[in-house]
Structure formats: structure tokens, C-alpha cells
N, C-alpha and C. Protein backbone atom coordinates (compact mmCIF):
# COMPACT_ATOMS: atom_id res chain seq x y z
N UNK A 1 -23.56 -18.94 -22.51
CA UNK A 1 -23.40 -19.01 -21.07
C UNK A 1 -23.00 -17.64 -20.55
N UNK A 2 -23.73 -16.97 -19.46
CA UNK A 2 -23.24 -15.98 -18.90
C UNK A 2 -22.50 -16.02 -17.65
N UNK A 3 -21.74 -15.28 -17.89
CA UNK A 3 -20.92 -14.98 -16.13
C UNK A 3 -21.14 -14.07 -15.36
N UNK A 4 -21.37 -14.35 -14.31
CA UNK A 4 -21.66 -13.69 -13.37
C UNK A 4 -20.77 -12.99 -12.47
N UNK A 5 -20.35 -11.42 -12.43
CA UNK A 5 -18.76 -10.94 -11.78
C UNK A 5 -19.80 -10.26 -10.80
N UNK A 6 -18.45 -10.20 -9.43
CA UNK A 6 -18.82 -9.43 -8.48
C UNK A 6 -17.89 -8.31 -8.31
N UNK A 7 -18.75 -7.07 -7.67
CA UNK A 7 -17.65 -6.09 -8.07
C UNK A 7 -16.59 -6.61 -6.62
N UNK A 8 -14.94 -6.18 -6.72
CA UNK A 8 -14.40 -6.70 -5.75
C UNK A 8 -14.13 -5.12 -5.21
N UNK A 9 -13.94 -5.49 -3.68
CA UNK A 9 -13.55 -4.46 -3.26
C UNK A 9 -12.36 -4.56 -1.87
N UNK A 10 -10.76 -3.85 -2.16
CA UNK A 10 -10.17 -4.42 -1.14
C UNK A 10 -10.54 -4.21 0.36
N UNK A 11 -11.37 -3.11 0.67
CA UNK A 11 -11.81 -2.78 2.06
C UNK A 11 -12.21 -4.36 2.38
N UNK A 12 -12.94 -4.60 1.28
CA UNK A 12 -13.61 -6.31 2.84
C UNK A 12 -12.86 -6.89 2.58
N UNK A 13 -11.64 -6.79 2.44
CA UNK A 13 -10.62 -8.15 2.83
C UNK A 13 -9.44 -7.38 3.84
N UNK A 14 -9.44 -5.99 3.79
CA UNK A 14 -8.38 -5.58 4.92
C UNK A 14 -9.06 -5.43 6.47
N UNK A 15 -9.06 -6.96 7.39
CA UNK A 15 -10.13 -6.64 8.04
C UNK A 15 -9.25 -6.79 9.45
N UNK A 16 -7.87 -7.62 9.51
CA UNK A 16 -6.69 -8.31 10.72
C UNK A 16 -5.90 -7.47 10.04
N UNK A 17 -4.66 -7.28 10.85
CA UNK A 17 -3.30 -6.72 11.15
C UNK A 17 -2.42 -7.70 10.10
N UNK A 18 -3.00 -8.58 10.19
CA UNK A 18 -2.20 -9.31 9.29
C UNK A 18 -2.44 -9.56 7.97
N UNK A 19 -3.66 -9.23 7.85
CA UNK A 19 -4.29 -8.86 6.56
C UNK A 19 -3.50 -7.61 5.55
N UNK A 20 -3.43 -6.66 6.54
CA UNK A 20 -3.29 -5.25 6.25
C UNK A 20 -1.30 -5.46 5.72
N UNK A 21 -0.62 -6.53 6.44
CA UNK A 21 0.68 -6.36 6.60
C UNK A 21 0.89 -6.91 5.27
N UNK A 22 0.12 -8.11 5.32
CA UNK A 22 0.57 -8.82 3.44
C UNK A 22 0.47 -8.10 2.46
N UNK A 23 -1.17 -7.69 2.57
CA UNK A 23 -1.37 -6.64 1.45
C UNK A 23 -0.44 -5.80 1.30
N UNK A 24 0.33 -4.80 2.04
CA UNK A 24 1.39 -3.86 2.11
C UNK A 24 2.42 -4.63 1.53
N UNK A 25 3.17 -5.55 2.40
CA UNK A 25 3.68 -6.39 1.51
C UNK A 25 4.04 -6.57 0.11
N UNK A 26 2.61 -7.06 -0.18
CA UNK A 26 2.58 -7.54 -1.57
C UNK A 26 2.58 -6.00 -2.83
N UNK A 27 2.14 -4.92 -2.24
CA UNK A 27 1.71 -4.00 -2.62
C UNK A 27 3.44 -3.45 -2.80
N UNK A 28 4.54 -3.25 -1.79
CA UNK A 28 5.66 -2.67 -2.21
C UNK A 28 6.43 -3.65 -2.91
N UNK A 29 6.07 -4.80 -2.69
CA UNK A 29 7.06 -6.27 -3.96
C UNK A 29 6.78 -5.71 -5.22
N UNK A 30 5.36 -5.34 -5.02
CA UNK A 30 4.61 -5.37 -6.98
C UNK A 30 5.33 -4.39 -7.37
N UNK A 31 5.09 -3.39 -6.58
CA UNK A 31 4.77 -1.66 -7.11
C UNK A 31 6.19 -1.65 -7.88
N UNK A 32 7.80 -2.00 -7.79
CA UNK A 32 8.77 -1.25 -8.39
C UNK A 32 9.14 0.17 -8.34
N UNK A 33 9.15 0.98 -9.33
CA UNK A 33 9.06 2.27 -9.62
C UNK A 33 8.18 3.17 -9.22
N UNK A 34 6.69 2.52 -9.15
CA UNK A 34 5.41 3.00 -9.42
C UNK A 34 5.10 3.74 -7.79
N UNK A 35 5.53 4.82 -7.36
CA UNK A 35 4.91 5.41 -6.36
C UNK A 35 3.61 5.54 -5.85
N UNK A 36 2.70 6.09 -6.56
CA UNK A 36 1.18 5.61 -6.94
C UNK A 36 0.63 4.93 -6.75
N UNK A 37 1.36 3.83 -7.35
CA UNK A 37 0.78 2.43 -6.59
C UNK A 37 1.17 2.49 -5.08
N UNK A 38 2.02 2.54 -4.73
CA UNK A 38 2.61 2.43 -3.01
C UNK A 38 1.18 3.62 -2.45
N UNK A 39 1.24 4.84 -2.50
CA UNK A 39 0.64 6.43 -2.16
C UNK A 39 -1.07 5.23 -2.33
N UNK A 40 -1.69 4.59 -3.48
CA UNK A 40 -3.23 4.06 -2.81
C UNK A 40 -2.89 2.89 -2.37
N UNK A 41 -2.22 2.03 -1.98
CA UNK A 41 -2.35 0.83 -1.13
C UNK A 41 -2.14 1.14 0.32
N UNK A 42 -1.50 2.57 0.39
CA UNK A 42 -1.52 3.09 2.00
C UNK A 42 -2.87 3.42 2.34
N UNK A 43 -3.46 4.52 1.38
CA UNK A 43 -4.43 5.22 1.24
C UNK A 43 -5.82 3.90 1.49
N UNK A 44 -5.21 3.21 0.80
CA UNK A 44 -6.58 1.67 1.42
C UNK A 44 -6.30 1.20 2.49
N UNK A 45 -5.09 1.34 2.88
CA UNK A 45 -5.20 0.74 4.54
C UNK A 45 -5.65 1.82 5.23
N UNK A 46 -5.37 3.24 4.86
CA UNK A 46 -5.57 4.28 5.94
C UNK A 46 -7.89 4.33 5.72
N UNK A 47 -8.35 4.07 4.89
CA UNK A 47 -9.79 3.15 4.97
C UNK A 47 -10.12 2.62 5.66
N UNK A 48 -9.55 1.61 5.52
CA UNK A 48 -9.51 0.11 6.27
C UNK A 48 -9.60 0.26 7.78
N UNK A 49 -8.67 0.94 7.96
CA UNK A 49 -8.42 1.55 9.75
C UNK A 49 -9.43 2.82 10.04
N UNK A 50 -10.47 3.34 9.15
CA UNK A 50 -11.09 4.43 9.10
C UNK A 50 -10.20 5.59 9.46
N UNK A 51 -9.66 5.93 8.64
CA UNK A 51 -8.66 7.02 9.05
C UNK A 51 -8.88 8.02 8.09
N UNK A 52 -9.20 9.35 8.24
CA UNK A 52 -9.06 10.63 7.30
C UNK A 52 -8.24 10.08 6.21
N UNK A 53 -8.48 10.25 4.73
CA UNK A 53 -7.40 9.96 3.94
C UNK A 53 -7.48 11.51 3.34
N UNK A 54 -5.76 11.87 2.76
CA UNK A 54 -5.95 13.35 2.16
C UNK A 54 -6.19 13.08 0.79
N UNK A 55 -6.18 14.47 -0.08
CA UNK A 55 -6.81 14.49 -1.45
C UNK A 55 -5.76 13.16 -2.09
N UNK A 56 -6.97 12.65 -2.50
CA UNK A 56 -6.37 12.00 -3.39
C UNK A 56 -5.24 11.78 -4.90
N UNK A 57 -6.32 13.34 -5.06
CA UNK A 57 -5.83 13.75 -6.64
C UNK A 57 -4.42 14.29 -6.73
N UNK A 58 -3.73 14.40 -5.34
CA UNK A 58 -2.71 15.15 -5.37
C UNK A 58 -1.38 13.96 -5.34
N UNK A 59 -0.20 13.98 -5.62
CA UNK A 59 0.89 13.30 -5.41
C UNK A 59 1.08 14.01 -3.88
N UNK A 60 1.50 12.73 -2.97
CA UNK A 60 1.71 12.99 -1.79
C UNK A 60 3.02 13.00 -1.97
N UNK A 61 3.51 13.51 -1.12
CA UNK A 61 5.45 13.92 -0.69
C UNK A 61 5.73 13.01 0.08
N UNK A 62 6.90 12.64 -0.05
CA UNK A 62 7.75 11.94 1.03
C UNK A 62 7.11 11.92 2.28
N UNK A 63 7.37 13.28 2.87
CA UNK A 63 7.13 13.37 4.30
C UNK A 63 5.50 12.81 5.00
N UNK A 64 4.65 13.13 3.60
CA UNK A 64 2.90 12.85 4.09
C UNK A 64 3.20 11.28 3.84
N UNK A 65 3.87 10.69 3.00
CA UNK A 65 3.93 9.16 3.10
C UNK A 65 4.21 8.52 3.91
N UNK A 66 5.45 8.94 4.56
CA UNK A 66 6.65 8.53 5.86
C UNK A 66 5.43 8.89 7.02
N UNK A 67 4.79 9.71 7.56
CA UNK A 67 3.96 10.12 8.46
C UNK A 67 2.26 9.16 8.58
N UNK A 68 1.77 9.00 6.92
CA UNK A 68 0.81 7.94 7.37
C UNK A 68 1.65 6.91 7.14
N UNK A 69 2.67 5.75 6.84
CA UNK A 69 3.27 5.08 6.89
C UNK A 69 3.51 4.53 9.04
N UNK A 70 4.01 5.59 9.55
CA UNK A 70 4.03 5.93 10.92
C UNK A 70 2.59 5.53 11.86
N UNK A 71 1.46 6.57 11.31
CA UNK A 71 0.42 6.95 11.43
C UNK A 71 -0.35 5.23 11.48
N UNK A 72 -0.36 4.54 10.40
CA UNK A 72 -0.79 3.24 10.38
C UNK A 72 -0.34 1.90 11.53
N UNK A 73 0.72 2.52 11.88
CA UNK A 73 1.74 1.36 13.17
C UNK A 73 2.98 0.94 12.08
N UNK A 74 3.09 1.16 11.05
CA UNK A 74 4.21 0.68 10.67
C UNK A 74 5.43 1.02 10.39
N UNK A 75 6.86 0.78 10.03
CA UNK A 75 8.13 1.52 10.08
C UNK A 75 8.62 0.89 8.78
N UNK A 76 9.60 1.62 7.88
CA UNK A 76 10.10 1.49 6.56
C UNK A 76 11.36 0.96 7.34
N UNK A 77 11.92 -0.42 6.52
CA UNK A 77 13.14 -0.64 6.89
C UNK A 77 13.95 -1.30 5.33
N UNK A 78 15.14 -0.86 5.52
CA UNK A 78 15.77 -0.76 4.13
C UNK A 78 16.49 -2.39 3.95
N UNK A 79 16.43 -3.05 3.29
CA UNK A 79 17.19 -4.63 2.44
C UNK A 79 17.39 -4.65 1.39
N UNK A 80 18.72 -5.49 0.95
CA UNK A 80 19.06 -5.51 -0.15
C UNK A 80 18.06 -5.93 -1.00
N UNK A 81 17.79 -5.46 -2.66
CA UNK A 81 16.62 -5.81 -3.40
C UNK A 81 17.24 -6.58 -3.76
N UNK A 82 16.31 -7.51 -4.84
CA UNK A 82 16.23 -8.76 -5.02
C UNK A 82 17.15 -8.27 -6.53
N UNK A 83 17.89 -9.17 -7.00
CA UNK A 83 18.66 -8.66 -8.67
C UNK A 83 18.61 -7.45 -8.83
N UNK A 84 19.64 -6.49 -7.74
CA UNK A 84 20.49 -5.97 -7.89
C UNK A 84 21.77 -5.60 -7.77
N UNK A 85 22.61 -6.52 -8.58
CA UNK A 85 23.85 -6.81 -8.50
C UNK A 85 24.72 -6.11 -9.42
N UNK A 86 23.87 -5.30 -10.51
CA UNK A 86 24.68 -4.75 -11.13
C UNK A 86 25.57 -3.63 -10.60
N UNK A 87 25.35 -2.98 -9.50
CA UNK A 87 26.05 -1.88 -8.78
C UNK A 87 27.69 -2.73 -8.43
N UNK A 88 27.34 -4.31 -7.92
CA UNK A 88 28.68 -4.80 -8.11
C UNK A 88 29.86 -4.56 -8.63
């Protein structure tokens, strides 16, 4: 029996505001540590919205994150994480 895969691609599913917000969402729950991960799930919304994206190949800085972060309509706001109590 063969299977049949399609290639997936997130552009056709970031298509509503609200689309774009989960994905982000879900994208800083996952990510942890992983900056990278955060730096292309912006980089796919800044797509999504057809927006210039910069080199890819490069680690973006704080400030180019915080700015398309801005740039997209959205604002970073800080909450306690989930199991971290050891600072207790």
C-alpha cells in the first residue's frame, strides 16, 4: 500500500489574525530555549503578511526581533512561566 504525502506548507494556513496569533502562540509555548525557533515563526508571519523578511542566515538581535515583533501589530508581555518555582 502506498501513501500519499502532501508537501505542507505554513503560509496557507496563516491566512486571519487569529490564525497568525495561535500560531505565535503555540510557536513561543513550544520553542523554550530555542530562539530560532521564535526568529522563523516571526519570519513566517512576517510572509504571511507579505512583509520584506531580512537574511535569514543570520541570528537576528534582540532589537530586529522586538521591532518585527512591533512591525507585525503585536506587543511582548511578560507572565509567570509555567513550573517555575524553583526560584522560590
Amino acid at each position: 500500500m502506498t501513501i500519499a504525502l502532501k508537501e505542507w506548507n505554513i503560509l496557507d494556513h496563516l491566512k486571519t489574525e487569529e490564525d497568525i496569533t495561535l500560531y505565535l502562540e503555540a510557536c513561543f509555548e513550544e520553542a523554550g530555549d530555542d530562539s530560532d525557533f521564535i526568529a522563523q515563526a516571526l519570519n513566517d508571519v512576517a510572509k504571511a503578511k507579505h512583509l520584506t523578511v531580512a537574511n535569514e542566515t543570520e541570528k537576528p538581535s534582540f532589537d530586529s526581533v522586538f521591532r518585527l515583533i512591533k512591525t507585525l501589530g503585536f506587543q511582548l508581555q511578560i507572565a509567570p512561566a509555567k513550573n517555575f518555582a524553583h526560584l522560590n
